[in-house]
C-alpha atoms as a PDB file:
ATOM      1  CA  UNK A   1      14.849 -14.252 -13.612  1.00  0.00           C
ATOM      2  CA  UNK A   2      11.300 -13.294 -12.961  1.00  0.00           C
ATOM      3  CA  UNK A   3       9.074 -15.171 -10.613  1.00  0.00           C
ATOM      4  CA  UNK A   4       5.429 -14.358 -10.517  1.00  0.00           C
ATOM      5  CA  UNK A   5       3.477 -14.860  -7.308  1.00  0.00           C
ATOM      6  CA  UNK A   6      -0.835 -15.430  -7.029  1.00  0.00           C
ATOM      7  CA  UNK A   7      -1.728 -16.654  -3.656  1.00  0.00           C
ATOM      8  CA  UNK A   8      -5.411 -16.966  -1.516  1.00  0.00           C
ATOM      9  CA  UNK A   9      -7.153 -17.989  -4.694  1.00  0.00           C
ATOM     10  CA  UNK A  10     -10.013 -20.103  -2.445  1.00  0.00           C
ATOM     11  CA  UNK A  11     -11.811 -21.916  -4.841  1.00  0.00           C
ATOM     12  CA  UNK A  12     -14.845 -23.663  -3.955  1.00  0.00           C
ATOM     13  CA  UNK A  13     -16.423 -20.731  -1.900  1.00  0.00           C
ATOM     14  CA  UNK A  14     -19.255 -21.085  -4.081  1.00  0.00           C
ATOM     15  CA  UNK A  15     -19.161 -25.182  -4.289  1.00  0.00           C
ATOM     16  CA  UNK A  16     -21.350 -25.698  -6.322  1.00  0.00           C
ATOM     17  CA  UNK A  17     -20.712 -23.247  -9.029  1.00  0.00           C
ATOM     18  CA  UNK A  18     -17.634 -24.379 -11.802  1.00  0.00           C
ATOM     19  CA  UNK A  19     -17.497 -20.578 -12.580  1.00  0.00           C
ATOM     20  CA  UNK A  20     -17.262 -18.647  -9.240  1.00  0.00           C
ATOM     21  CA  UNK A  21     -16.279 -15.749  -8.637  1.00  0.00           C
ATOM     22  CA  UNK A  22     -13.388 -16.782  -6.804  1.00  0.00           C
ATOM     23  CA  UNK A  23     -12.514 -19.117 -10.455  1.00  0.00           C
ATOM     24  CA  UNK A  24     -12.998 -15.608 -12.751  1.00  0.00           C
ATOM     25  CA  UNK A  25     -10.646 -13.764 -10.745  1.00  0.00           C
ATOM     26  CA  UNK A  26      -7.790 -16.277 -10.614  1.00  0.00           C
ATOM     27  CA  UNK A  27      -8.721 -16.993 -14.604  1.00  0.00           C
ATOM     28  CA  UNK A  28      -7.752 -13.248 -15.042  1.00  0.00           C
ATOM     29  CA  UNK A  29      -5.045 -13.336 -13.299  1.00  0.00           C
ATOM     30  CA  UNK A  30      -3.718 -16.222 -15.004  1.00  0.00           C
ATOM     31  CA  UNK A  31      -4.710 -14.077 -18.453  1.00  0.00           C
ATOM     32  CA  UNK A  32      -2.766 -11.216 -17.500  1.00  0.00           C
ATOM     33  CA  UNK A  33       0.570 -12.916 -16.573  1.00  0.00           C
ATOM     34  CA  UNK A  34       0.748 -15.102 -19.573  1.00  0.00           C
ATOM     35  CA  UNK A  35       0.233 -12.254 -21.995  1.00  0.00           C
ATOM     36  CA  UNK A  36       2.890 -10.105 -20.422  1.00  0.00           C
ATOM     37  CA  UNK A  37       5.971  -9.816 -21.359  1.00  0.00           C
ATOM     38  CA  UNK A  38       8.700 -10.969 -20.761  1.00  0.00           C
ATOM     39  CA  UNK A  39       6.987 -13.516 -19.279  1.00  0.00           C
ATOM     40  CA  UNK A  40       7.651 -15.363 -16.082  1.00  0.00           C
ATOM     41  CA  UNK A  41       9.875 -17.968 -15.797  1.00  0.00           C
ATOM     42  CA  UNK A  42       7.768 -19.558 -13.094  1.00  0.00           C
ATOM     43  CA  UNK A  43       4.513 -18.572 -11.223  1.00  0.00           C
ATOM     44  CA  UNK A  44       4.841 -19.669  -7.324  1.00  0.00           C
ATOM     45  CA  UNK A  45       1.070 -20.279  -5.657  1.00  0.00           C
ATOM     46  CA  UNK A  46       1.829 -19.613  -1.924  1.00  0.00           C
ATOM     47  CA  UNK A  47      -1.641 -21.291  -0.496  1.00  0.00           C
ATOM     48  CA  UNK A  48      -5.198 -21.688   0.516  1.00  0.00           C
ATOM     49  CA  UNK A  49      -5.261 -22.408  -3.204  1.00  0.00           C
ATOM     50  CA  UNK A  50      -9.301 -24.354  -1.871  1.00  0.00           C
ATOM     51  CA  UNK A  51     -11.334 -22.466   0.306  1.00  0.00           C
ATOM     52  CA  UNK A  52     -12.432 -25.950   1.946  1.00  0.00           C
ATOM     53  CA  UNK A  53      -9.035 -27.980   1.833  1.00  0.00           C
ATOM     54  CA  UNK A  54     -10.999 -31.484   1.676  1.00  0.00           C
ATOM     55  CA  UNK A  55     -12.822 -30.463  -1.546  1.00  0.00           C
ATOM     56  CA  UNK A  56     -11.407 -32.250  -3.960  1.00  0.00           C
ATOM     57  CA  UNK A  57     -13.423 -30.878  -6.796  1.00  0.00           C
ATOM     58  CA  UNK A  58     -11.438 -27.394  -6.122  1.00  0.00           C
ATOM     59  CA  UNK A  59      -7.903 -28.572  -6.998  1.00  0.00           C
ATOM     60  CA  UNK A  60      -9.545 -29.969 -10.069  1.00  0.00           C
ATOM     61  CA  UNK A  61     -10.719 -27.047 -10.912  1.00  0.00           C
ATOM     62  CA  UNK A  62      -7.621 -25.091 -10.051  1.00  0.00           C
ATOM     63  CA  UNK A  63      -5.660 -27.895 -12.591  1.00  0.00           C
ATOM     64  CA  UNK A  64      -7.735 -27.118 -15.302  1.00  0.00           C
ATOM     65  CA  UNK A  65      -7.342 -23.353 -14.692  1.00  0.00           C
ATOM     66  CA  UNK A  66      -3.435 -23.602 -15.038  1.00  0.00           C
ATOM     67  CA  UNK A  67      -3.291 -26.726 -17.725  1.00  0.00           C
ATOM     68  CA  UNK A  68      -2.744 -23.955 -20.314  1.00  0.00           C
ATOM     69  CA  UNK A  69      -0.531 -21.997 -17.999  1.00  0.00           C
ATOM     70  CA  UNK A  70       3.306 -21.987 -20.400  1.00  0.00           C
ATOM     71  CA  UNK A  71       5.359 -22.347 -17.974  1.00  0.00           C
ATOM     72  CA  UNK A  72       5.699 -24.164 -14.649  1.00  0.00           C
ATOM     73  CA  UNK A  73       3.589 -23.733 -11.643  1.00  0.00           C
ATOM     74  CA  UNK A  74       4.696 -24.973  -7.586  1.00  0.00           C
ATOM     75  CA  UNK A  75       2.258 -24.638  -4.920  1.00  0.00           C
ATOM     76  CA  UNK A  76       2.330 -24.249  -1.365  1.00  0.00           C
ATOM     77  CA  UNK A  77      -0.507 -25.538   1.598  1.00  0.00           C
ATOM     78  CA  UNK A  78      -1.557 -22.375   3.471  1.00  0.00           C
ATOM     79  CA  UNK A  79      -4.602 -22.966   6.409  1.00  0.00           C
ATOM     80  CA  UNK A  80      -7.803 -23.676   4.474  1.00  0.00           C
ATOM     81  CA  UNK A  81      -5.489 -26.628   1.975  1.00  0.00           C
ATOM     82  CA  UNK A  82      -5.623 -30.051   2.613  1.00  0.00           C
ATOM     83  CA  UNK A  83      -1.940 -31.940   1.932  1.00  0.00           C
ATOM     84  CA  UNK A  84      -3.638 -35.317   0.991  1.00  0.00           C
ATOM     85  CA  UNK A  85      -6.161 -33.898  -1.405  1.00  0.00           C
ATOM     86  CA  UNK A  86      -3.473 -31.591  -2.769  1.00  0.00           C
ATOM     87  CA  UNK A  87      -1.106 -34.587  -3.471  1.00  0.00           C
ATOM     88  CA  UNK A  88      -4.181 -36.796  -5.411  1.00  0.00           C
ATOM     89  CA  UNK A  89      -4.736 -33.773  -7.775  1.00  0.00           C
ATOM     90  CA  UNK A  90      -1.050 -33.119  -8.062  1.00  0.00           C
ATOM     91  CA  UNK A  91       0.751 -36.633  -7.258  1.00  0.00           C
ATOM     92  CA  UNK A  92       4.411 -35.546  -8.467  1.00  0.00           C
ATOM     93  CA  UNK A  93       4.722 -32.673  -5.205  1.00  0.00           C
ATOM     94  CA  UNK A  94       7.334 -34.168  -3.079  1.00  0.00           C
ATOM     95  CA  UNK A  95       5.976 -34.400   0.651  1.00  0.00           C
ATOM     96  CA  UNK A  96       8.928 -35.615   2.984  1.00  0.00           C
ATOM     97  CA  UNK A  97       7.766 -36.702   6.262  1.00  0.00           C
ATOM     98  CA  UNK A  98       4.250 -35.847   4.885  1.00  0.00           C
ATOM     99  CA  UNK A  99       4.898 -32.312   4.526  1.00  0.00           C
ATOM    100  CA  UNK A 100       4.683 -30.628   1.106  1.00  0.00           C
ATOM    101  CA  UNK A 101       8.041 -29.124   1.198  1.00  0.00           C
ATOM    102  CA  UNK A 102      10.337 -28.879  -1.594  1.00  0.00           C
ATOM    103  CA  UNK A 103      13.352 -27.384  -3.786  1.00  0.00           C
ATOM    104  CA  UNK A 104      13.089 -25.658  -6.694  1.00  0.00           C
ATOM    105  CA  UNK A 105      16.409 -25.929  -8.209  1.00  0.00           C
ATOM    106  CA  UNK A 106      16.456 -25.002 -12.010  1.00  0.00           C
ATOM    107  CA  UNK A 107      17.381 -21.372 -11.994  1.00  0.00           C
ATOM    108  CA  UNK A 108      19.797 -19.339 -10.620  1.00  0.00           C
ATOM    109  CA  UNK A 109      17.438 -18.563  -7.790  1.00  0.00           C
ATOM    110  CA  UNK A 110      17.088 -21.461  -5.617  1.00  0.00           C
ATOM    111  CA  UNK A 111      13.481 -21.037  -4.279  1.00  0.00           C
ATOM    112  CA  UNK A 112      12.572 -23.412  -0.890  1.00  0.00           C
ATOM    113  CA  UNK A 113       8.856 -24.055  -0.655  1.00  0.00           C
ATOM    114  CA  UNK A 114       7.671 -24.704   2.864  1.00  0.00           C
ATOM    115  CA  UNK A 115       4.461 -26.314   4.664  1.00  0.00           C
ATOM    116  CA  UNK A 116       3.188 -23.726   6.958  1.00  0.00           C
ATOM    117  CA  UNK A 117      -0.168 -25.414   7.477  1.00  0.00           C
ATOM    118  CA  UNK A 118      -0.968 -26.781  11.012  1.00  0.00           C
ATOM    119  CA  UNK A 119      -4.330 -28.362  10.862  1.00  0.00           C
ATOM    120  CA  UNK A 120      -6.743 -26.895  13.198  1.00  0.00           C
ATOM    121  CA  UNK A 121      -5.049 -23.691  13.021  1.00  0.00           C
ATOM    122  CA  UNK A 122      -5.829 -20.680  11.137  1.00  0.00           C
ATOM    123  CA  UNK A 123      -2.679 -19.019  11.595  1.00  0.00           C
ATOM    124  CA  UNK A 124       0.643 -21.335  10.894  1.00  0.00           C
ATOM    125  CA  UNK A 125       2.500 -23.841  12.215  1.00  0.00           C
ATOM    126  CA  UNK A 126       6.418 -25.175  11.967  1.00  0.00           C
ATOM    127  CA  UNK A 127       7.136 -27.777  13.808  1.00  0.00           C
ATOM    128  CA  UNK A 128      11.026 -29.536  14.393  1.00  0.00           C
ATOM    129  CA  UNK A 129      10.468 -31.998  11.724  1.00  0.00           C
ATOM    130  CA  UNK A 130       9.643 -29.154   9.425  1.00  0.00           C
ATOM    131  CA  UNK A 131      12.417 -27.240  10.734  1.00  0.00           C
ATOM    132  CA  UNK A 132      15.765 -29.484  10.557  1.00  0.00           C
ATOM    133  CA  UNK A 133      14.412 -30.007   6.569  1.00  0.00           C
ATOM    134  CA  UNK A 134      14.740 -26.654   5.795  1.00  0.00           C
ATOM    135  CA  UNK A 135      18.356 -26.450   8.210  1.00  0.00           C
ATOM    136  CA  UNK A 136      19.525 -29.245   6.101  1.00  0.00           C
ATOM    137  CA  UNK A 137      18.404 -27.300   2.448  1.00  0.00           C
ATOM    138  CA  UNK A 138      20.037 -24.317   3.672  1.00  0.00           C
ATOM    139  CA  UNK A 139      23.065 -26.333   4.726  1.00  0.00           C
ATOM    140  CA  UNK A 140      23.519 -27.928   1.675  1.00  0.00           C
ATOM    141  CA  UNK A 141      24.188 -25.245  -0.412  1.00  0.00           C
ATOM    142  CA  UNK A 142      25.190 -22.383   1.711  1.00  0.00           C
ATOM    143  CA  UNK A 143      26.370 -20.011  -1.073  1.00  0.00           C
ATOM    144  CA  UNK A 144      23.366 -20.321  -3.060  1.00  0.00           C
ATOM    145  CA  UNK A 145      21.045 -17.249  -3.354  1.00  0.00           C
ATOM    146  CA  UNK A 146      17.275 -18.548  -2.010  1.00  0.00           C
ATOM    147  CA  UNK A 147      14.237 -17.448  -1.825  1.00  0.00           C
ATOM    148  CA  UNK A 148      11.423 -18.939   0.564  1.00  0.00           C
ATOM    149  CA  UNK A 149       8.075 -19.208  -0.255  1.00  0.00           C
ATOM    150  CA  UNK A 150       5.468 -19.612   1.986  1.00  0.00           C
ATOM    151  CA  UNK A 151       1.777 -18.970   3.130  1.00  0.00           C
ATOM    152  CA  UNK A 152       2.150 -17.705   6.906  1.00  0.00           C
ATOM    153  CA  UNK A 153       3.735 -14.224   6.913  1.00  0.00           C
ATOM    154  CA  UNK A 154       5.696 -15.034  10.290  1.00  0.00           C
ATOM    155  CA  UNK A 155       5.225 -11.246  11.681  1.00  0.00           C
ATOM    156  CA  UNK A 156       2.339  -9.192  13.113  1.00  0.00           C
ATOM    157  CA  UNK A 157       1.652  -6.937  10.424  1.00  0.00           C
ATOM    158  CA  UNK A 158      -1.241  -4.734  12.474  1.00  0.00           C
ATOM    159  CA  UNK A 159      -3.839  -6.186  10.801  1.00  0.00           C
ATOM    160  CA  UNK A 160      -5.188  -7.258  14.446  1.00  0.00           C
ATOM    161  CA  UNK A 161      -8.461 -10.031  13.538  1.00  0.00           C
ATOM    162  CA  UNK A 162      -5.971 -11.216  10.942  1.00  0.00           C
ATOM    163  CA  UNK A 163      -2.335 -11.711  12.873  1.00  0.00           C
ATOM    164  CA  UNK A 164      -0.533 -14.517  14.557  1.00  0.00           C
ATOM    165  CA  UNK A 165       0.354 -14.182  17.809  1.00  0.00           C
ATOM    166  CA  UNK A 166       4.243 -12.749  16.967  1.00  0.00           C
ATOM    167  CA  UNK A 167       5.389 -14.664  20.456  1.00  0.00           C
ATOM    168  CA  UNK A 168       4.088 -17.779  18.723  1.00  0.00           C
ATOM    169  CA  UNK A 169       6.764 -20.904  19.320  1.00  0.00           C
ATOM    170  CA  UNK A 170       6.827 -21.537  15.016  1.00  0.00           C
ATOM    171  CA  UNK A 171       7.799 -17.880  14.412  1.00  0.00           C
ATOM    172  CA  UNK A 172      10.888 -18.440  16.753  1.00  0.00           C
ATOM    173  CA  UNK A 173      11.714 -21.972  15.498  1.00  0.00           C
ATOM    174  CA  UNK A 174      11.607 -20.716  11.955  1.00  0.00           C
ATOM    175  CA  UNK A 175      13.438 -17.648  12.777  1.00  0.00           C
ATOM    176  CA  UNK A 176      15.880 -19.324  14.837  1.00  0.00           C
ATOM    177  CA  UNK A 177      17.219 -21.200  11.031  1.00  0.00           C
ATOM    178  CA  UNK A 178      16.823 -18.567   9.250  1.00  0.00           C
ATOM    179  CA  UNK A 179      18.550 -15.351  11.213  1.00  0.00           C
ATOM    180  CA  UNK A 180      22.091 -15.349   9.717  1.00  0.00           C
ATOM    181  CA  UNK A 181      21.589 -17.195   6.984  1.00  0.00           C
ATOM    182  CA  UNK A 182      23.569 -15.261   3.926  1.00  0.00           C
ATOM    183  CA  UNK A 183      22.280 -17.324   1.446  1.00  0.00           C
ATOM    184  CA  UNK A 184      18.262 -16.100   2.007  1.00  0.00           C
ATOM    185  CA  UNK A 185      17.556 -13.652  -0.227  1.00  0.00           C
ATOM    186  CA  UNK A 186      14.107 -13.530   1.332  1.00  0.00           C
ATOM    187  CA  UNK A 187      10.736 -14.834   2.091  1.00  0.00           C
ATOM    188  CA  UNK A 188       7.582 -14.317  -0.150  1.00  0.00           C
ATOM    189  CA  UNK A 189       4.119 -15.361   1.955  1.00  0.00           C
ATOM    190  CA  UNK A 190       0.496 -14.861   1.175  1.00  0.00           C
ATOM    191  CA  UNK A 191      -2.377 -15.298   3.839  1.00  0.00           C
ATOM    192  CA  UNK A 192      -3.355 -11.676   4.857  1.00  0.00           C
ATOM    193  CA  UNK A 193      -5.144 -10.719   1.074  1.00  0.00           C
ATOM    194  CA  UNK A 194      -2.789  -7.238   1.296  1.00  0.00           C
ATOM    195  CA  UNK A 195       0.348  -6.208  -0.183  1.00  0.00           C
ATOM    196  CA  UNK A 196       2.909  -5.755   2.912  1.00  0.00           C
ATOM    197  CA  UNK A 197       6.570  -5.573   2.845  1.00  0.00           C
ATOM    198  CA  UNK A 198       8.256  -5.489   5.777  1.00  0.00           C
ATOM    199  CA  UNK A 199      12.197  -7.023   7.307  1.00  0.00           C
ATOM    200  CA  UNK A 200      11.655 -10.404   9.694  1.00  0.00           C
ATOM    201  CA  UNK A 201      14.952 -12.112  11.006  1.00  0.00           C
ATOM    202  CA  UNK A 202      17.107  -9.287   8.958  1.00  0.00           C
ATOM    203  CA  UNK A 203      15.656 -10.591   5.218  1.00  0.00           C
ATOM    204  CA  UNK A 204      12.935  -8.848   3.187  1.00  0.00           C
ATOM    205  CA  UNK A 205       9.421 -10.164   3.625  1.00  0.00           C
ATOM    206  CA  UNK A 206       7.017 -10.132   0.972  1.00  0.00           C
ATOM    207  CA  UNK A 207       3.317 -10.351   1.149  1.00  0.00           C
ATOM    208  CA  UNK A 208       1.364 -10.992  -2.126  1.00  0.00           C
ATOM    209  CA  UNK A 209      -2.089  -9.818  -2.085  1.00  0.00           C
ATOM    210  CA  UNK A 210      -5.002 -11.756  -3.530  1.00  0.00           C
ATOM    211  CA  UNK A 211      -6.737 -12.996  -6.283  1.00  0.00           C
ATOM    212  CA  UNK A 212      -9.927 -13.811  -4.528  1.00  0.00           C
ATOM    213  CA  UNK A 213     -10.816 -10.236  -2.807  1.00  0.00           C
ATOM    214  CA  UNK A 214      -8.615  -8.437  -0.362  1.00  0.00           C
ATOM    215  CA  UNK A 215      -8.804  -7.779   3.050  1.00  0.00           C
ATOM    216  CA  UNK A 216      -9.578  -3.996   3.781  1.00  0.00           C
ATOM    217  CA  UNK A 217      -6.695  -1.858   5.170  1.00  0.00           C
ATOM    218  CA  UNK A 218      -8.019  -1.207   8.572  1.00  0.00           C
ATOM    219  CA  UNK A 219      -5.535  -1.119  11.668  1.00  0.00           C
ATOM    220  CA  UNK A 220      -7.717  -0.493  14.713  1.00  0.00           C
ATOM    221  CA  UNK A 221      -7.356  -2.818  17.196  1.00  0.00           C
ATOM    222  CA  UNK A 222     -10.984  -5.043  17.550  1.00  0.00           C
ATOM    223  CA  UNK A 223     -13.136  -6.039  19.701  1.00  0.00           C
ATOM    224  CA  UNK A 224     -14.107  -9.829  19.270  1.00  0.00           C
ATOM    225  CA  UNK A 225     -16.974  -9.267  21.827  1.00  0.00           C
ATOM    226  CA  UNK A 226     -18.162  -5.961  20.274  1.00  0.00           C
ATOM    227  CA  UNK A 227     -18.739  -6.159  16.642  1.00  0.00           C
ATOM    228  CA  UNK A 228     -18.668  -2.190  15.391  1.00  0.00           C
ATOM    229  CA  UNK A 229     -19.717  -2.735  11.334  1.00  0.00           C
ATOM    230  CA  UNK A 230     -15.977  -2.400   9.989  1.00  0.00           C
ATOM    231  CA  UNK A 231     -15.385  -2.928   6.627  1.00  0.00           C
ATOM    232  CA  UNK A 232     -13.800  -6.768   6.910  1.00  0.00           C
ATOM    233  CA  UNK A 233     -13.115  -7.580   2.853  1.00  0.00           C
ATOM    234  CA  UNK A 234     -13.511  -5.533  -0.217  1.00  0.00           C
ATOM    235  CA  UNK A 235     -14.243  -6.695  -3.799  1.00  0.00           C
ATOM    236  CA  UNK A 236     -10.711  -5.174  -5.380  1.00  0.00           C
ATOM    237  CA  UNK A 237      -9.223  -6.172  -8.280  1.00  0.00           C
ATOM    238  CA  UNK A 238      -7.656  -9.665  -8.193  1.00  0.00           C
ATOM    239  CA  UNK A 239      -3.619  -8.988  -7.933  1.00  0.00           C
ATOM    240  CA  UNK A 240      -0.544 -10.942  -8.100  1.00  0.00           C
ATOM    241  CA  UNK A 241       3.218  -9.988  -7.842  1.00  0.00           C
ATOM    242  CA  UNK A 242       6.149 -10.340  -9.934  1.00  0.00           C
ATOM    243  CA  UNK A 243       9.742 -10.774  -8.255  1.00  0.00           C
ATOM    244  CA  UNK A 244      12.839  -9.955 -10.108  1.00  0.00           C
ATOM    245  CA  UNK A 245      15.613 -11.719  -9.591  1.00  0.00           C
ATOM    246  CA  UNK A 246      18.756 -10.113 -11.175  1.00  0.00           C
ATOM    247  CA  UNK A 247      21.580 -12.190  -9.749  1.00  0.00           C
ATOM    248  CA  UNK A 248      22.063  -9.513  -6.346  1.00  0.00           C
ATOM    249  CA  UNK A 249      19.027  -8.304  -5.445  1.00  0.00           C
ATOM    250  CA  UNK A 250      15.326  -9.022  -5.564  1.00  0.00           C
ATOM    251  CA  UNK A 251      13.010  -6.168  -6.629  1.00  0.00           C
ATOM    252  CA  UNK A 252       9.483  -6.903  -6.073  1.00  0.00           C
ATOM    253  CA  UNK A 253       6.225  -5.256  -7.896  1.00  0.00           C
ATOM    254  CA  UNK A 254       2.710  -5.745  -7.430  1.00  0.00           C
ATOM    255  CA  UNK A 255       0.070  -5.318  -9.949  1.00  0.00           C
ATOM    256  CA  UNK A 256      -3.707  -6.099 -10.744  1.00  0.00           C
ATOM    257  CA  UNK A 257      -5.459  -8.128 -13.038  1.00  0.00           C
ATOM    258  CA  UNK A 258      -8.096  -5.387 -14.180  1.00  0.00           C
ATOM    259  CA  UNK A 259      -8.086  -3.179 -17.297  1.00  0.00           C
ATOM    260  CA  UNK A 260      -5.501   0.025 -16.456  1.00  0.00           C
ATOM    261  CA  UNK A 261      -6.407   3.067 -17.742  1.00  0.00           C
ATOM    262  CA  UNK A 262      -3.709   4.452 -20.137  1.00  0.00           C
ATOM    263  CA  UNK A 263      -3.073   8.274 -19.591  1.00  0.00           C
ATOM    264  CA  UNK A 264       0.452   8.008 -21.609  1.00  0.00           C
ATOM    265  CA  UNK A 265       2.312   6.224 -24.159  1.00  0.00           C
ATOM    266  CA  UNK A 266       5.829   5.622 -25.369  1.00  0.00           C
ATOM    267  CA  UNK A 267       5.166   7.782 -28.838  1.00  0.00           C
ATOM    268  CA  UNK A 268       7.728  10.298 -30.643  1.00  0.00           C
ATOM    269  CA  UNK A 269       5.840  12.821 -28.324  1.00  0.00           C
ATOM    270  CA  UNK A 270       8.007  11.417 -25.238  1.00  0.00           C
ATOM    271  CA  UNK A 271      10.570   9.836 -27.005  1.00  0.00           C
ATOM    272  CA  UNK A 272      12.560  12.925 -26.011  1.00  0.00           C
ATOM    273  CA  UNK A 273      12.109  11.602 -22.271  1.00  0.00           C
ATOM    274  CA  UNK A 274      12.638   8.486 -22.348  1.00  0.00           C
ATOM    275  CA  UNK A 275      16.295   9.373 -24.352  1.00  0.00           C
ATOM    276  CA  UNK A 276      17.287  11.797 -21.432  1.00  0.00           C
ATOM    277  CA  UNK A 277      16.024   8.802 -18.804  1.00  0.00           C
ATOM    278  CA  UNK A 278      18.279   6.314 -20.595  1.00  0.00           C
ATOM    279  CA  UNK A 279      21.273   8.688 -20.950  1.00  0.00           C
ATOM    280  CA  UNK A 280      21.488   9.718 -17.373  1.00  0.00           C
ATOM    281  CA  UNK A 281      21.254   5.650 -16.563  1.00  0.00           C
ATOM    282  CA  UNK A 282      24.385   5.037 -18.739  1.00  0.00           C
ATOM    283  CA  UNK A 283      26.668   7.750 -18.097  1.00  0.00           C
ATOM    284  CA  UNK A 284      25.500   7.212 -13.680  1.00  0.00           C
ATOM    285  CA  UNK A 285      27.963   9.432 -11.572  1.00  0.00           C
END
């Protein structure tokens, strides 16, 4: 099973321009993961899919961009999404208790979408509503391998004008269901525009970079009261990530949506190699 992964697309940063910048680089993106193959069986959208969450004309837009998309796409709120225009562009989404929170439940990976947003907030929120939803998922079906997708990486990842507060109460509540769980293969988040792996409540954690531009890897503490001219985002390549799911272990990769540079390819000239690589895999020690 392979799951692809775009997230921090914010569309409408230029309003009043159809074809933004931020629109061109999820468009490529889009491009690049329906001509791959194999393709993915589903592509996962883990938030601030609008830069200004009560734009409506932005989740238009983003509809339009994935209407030729071949195979299914699930989003997720992250901070700068708004749950009510969300649910008018996309009315199907299930929202119990008025949280977009769902189950994906037609492959062999069960994937768990949570609601991270907390209005007001630019870091995340889970409150106990939130939380006794995704007890009783995990509950249900406790020998089921899931993966949860969300926007709020709940960790402080260094990235100091960027992280949550890691003694915030919503880290602990969502920790406190998820610790122990064997059935949680992992968590997959967005928010902080870099790829960042890293273990949280003793499961992988996942951070998809972004299609609009990334944050710049920079992990000096900062000043808020003595700006020094860092570099704060950088114009790189819109990227997404792909998630393999092989029935025992996910295996994560990230790529971009620019043109690679080819320096090799599979001809009789390495054929030679690629023999040796494949013997050695099927006669392991």
């Amino acid at each position: 099973m392979l799951v692809a992964q775009i997230t921090d697309i914010h569309l409408g940063f230029d309003p009043e321009s159809p074809d933004e910048f931020n629109r061109r680089r999820l468009d490529a993106t889009l491009a690049a993961l329906v001509a791959m193959s194999p393709r993915p069986n589903l592509l996962l959208v883990t938030g601030d899919i609008a830069d200004q969450g009560d734009d409506s004309v932005s989740y238009a837009r983003f509809r339009e961009a994935i209407a030729e998309v071949p195979f299914p796409v699930y989003g997720a709120m992250g901070n700068h999404d708004s749950r009510a225009e969300y649910r008018d562009a996309f009315p199907d989404t299930p929202a119990p208790d008025g949280f977009i929170q769902y189950a994906i439940e037609d492959y062999s990976l069960r994937i768990l979408v949570l609601d991270t947003l907390e209005v007001g907030r630019h870091g995340g929120g889970y409150c106990a509503r939130r939380a006794d939803w995704l007890r009783a998922r995990l509950d249900e079906e406790p020998e089921r391998p899931t993966l949860l997708a969300l926007h709020h990486p709940p960790v402080a990842t260094g990235l100091s004008w960027l992280d949550e507060n890691p003694d915030a109460s919503w880290m602990e509540r969502l920790r406190s269901v998820v610790a122990g769980r064997g059935n949680v293969v992992g968590l997959i988040a967005g928010h902080l525009h870099r790829p960042i792996v890293t273990s949280w409540a003793g499961k992988v954690l996942i951070v998809c970079p972004s299609t609009a531009p990334q944050v710049a890897l920079d992990l000096e503490t900062i000043d808020p009261a003595q700006p020094d001219d860092r570099a704060l985002i950088v114009a790189d390549e819109p990227c997404f990530a792909l998630h393999l799911w092989d029935g025992h272990n996910l295996v994560t990769h990230f790529d971009t949506a620019g043109e690679h540079e080819v320096l090799a390819r599979y001809t009789t000239e390495l054929q030679p190699l690629v023999r040796l690589l494949q013997a050695e895999r099927n006669g392991a020690q």
